[in-house]
Protein backbone atom coordinates (compact mmCIF):
# COMPACT_ATOMS: atom_id res chain seq x y z
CA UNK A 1 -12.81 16.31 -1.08
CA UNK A 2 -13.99 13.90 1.75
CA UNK A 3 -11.77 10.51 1.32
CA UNK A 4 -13.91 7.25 3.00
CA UNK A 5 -13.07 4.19 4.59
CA UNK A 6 -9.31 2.45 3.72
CA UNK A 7 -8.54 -0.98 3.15
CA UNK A 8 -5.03 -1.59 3.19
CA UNK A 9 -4.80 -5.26 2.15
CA UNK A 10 -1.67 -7.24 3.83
CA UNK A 11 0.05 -6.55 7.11
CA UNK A 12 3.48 -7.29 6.47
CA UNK A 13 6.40 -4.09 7.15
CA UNK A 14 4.93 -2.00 4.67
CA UNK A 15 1.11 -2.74 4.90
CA UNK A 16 0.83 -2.39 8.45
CA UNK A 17 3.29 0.55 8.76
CA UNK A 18 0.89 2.26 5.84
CA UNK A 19 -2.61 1.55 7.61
CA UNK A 20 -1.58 2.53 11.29
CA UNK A 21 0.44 6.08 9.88
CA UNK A 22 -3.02 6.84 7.52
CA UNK A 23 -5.25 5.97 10.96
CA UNK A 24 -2.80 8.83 12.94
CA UNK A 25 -3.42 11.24 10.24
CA UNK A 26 -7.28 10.53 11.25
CA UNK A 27 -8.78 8.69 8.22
CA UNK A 28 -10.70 5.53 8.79
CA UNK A 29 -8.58 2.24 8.45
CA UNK A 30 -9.00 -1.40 8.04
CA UNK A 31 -6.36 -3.41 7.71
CA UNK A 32 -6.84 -6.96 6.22
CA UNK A 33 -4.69 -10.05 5.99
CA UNK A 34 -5.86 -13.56 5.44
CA UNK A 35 -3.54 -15.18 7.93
CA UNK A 36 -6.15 -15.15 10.03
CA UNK A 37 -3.55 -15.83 12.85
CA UNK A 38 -1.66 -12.51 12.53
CA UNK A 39 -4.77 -10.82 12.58
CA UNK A 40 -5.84 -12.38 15.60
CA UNK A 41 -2.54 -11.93 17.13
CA UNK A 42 -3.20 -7.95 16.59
CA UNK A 43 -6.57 -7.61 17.84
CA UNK A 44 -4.96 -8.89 20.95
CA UNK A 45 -2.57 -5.77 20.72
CA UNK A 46 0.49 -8.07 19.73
CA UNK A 47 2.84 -6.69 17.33
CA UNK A 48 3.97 -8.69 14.44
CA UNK A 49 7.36 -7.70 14.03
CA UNK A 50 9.58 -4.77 15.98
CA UNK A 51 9.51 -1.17 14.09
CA UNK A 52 10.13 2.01 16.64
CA UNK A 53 7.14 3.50 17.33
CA UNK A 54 4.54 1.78 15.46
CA UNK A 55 3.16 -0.14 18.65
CA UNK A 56 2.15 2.97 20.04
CA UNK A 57 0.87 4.63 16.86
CA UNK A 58 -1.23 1.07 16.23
CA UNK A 59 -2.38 1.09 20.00
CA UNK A 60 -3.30 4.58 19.70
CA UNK A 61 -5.49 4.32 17.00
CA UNK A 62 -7.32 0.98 17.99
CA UNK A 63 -8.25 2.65 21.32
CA UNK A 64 -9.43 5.88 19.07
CA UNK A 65 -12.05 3.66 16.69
CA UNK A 66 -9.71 4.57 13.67
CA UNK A 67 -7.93 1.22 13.26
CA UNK A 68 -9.28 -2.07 13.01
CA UNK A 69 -8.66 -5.32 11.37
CA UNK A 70 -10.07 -7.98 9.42
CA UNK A 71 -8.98 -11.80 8.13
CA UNK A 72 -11.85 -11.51 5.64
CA UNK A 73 -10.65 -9.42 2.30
CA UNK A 74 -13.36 -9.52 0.57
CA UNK A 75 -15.27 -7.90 3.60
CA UNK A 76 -12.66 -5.23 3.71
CA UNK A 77 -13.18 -4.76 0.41
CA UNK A 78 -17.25 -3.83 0.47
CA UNK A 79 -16.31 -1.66 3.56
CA UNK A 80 -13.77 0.55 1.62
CA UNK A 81 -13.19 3.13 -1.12
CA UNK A 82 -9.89 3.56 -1.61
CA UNK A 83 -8.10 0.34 -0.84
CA UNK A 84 -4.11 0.25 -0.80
CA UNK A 85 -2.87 -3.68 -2.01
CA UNK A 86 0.35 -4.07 0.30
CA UNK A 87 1.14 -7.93 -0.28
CA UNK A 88 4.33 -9.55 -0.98
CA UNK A 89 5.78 -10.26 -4.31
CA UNK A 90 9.18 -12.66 -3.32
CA UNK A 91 11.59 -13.26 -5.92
CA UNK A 92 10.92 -16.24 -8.42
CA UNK A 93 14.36 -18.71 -8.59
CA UNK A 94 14.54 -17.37 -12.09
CA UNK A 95 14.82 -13.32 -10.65
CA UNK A 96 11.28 -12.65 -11.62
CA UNK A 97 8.80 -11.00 -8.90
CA UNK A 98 6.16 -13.33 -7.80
CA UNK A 99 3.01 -11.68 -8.11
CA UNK A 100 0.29 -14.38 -7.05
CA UNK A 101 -0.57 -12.72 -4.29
CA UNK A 102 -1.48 -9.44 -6.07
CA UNK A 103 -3.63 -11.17 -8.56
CA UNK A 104 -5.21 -13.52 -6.11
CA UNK A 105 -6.06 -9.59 -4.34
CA UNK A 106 -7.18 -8.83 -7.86
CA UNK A 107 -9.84 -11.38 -8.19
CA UNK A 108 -11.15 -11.11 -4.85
CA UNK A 109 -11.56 -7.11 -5.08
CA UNK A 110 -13.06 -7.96 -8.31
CA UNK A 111 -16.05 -10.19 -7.51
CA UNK A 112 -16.73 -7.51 -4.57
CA UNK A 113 -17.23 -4.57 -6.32
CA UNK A 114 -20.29 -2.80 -6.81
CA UNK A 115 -19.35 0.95 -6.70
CA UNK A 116 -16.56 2.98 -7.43
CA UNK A 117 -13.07 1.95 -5.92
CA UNK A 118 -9.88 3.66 -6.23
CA UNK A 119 -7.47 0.38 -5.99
CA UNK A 120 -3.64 1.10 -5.26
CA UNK A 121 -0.51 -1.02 -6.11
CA UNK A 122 1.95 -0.31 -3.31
CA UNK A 123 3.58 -3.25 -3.09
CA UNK A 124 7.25 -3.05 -5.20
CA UNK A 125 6.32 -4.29 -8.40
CA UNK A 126 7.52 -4.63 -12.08
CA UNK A 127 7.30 -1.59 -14.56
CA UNK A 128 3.32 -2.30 -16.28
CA UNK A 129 1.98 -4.35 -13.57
CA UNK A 130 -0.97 -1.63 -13.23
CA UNK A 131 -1.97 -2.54 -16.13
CA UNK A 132 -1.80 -6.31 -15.40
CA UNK A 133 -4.02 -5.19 -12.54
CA UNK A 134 -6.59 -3.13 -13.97
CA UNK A 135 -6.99 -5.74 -16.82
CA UNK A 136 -7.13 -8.63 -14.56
CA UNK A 137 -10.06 -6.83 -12.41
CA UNK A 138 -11.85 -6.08 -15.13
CA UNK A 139 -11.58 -9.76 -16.75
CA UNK A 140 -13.40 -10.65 -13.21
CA UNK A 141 -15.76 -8.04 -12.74
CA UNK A 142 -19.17 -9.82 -12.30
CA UNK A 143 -20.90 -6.04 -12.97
CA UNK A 144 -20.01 -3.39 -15.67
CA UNK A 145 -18.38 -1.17 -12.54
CA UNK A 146 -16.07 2.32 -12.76
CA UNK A 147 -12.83 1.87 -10.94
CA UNK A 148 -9.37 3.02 -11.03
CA UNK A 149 -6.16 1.36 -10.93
CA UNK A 150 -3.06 4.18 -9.27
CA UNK A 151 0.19 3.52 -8.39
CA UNK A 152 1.69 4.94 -4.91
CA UNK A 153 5.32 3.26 -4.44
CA UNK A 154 6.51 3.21 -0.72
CA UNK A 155 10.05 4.84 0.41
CA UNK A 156 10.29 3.26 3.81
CA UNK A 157 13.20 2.01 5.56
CA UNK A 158 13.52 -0.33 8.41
CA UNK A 159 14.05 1.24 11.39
CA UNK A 160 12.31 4.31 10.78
CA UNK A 161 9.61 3.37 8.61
CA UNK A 162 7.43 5.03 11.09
CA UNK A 163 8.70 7.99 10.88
CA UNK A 164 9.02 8.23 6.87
CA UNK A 165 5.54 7.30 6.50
CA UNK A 166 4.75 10.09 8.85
CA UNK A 167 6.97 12.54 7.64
CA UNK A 168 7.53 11.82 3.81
CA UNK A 169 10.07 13.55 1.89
CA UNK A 170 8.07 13.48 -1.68
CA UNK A 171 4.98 11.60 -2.56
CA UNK A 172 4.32 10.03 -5.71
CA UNK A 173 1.45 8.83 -6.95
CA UNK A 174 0.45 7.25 -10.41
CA UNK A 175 -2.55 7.96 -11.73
CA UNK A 176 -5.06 7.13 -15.33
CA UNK A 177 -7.51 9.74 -14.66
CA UNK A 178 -8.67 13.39 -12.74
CA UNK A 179 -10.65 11.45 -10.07
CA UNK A 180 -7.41 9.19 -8.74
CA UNK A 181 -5.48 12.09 -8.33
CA UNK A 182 -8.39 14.38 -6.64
CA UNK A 183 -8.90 11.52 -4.24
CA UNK A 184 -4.92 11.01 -3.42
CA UNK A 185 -4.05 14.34 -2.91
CA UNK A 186 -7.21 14.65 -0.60
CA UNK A 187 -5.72 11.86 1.30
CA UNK A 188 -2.29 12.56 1.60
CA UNK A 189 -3.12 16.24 2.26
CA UNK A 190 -2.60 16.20 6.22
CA UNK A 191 0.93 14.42 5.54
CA UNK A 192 1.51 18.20 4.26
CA UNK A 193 4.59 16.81 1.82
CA UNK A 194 5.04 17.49 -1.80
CA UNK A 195 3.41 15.27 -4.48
CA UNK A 196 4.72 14.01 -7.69
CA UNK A 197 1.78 13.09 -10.04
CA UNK A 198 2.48 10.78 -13.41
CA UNK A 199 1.19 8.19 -14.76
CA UNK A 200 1.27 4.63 -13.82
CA UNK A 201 4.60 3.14 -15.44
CA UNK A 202 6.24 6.48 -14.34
CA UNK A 203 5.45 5.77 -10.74
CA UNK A 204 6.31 2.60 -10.71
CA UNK A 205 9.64 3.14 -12.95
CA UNK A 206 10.48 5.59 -9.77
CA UNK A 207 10.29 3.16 -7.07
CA UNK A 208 13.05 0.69 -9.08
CA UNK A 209 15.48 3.95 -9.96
CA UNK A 210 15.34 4.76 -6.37
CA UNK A 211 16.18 0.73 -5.11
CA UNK A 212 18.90 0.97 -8.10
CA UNK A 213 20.07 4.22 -7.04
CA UNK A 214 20.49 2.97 -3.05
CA UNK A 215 22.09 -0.08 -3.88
CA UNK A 216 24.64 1.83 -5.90
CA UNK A 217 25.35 3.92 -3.32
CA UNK A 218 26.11 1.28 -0.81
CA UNK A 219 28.23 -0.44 -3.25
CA UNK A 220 30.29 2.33 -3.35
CA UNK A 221 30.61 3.37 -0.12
CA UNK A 222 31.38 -0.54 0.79
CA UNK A 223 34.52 -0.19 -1.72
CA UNK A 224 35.34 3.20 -0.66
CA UNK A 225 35.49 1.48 2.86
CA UNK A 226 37.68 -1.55 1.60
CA UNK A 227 40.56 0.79 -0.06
């Protein structure tokens, strides 16, 4: 199955680490931000922030034609088929995720569509906010338009969050329908890893067991190390 153009929307650690690892893997990327500064400062081949090895996987791919960047999202959008949402969600005072950002993204991608899209949370969200999504784009579809809403939670530390999204140790992906997963598992094939398909609350329920399960295991070595 031939996978189009990606939009990976946001270029913080994760978003920018995501678009420049799917451009080495040779699949057409834009990434899009609207700090219009950041983008600017990357055109000029200016790194936002240090991770090992992603200058010269980002370099690599602007110089090949597979990497580009826009401030505009709503161009990005029209451009794309599959596009990966990659914004932050900060922590209310309350505990709560903020996730203004992901439904301002929402709105935008919504008044843009006009053909199939294959939109995918993979930001670290709450447990049934693909559901939020995919009602909140349809609420602001202009045009009766197919789309699907997938989940695709990121396992990427600092430091080598280059490498991981190179060389995953499991993929999972959280899908509502057959044409999701063909498309995912068309794109991830060259990462040659192995895939765990479920549905959307699944996928994201993974992503906070896994944050649970680290922090518990740094807790514990921390009071192993104060004994």
């Amino acid at each position: 199955m031939k996978v189009g153009k990606i939009a990976v929307i946001g270029t913080g650690h994760i978003g920018l680490v995501t678009g420049a690892c799917f451009a080495e893997y040779g699949h057409e990327v834009v990434c899009a931000d609207s700090d219009g500064s950041k983008i600017e400062s990357l055109r000029r081949r200016r790194m936002p922030f240090h991770e090992p090895g992603m200058e010269e996987v980002v370099l690599r791919n602007l110089d090949a034609g597979r990497l580009s960047f826009s401030d505009d999202v709503g161009e990005a959008t029209d451009a794309a088929d599959v596009l990966f949402i990659c914004v932050g969600t900060p922590q209310r005072p309350g505990g709560a995720a903020d996730l203004s950002m992901i439904e301002s993204v929402s709105r935008t991608i919504a008044t843009r569509l006009r053909s199939y899209k294959l939109i995918v949370e993979k930001s670290t969200v709450p447990v049934r906010t693909g559901q939020r999504l995919f009602a909140s784009i349809e609420r602001h579809l202009p045009l009766r338009v197919d789309f699907d809403v997938a989940s695709n939670p990121e396992f990427l530390r600092e430091g080598s969050a280059v490498h991981d999204a190179l060389h995953p140790e499991r993929i999972v992906v959280g899908v509502a329908s057959p044409r999701a997963e063909a498309i995912l598992r068309a794109l991830y094939e060259p990462f040659h890893a192995p895939m765990i398909v479920t549905d959307l609350q699944s996928a994201e329920l993974i992503k906070h067991a896994s944050n649970s399960f680290l922090a518990m295991k740094i807790s514990y070595i921390n009071a192993v190390a104060m004994m």
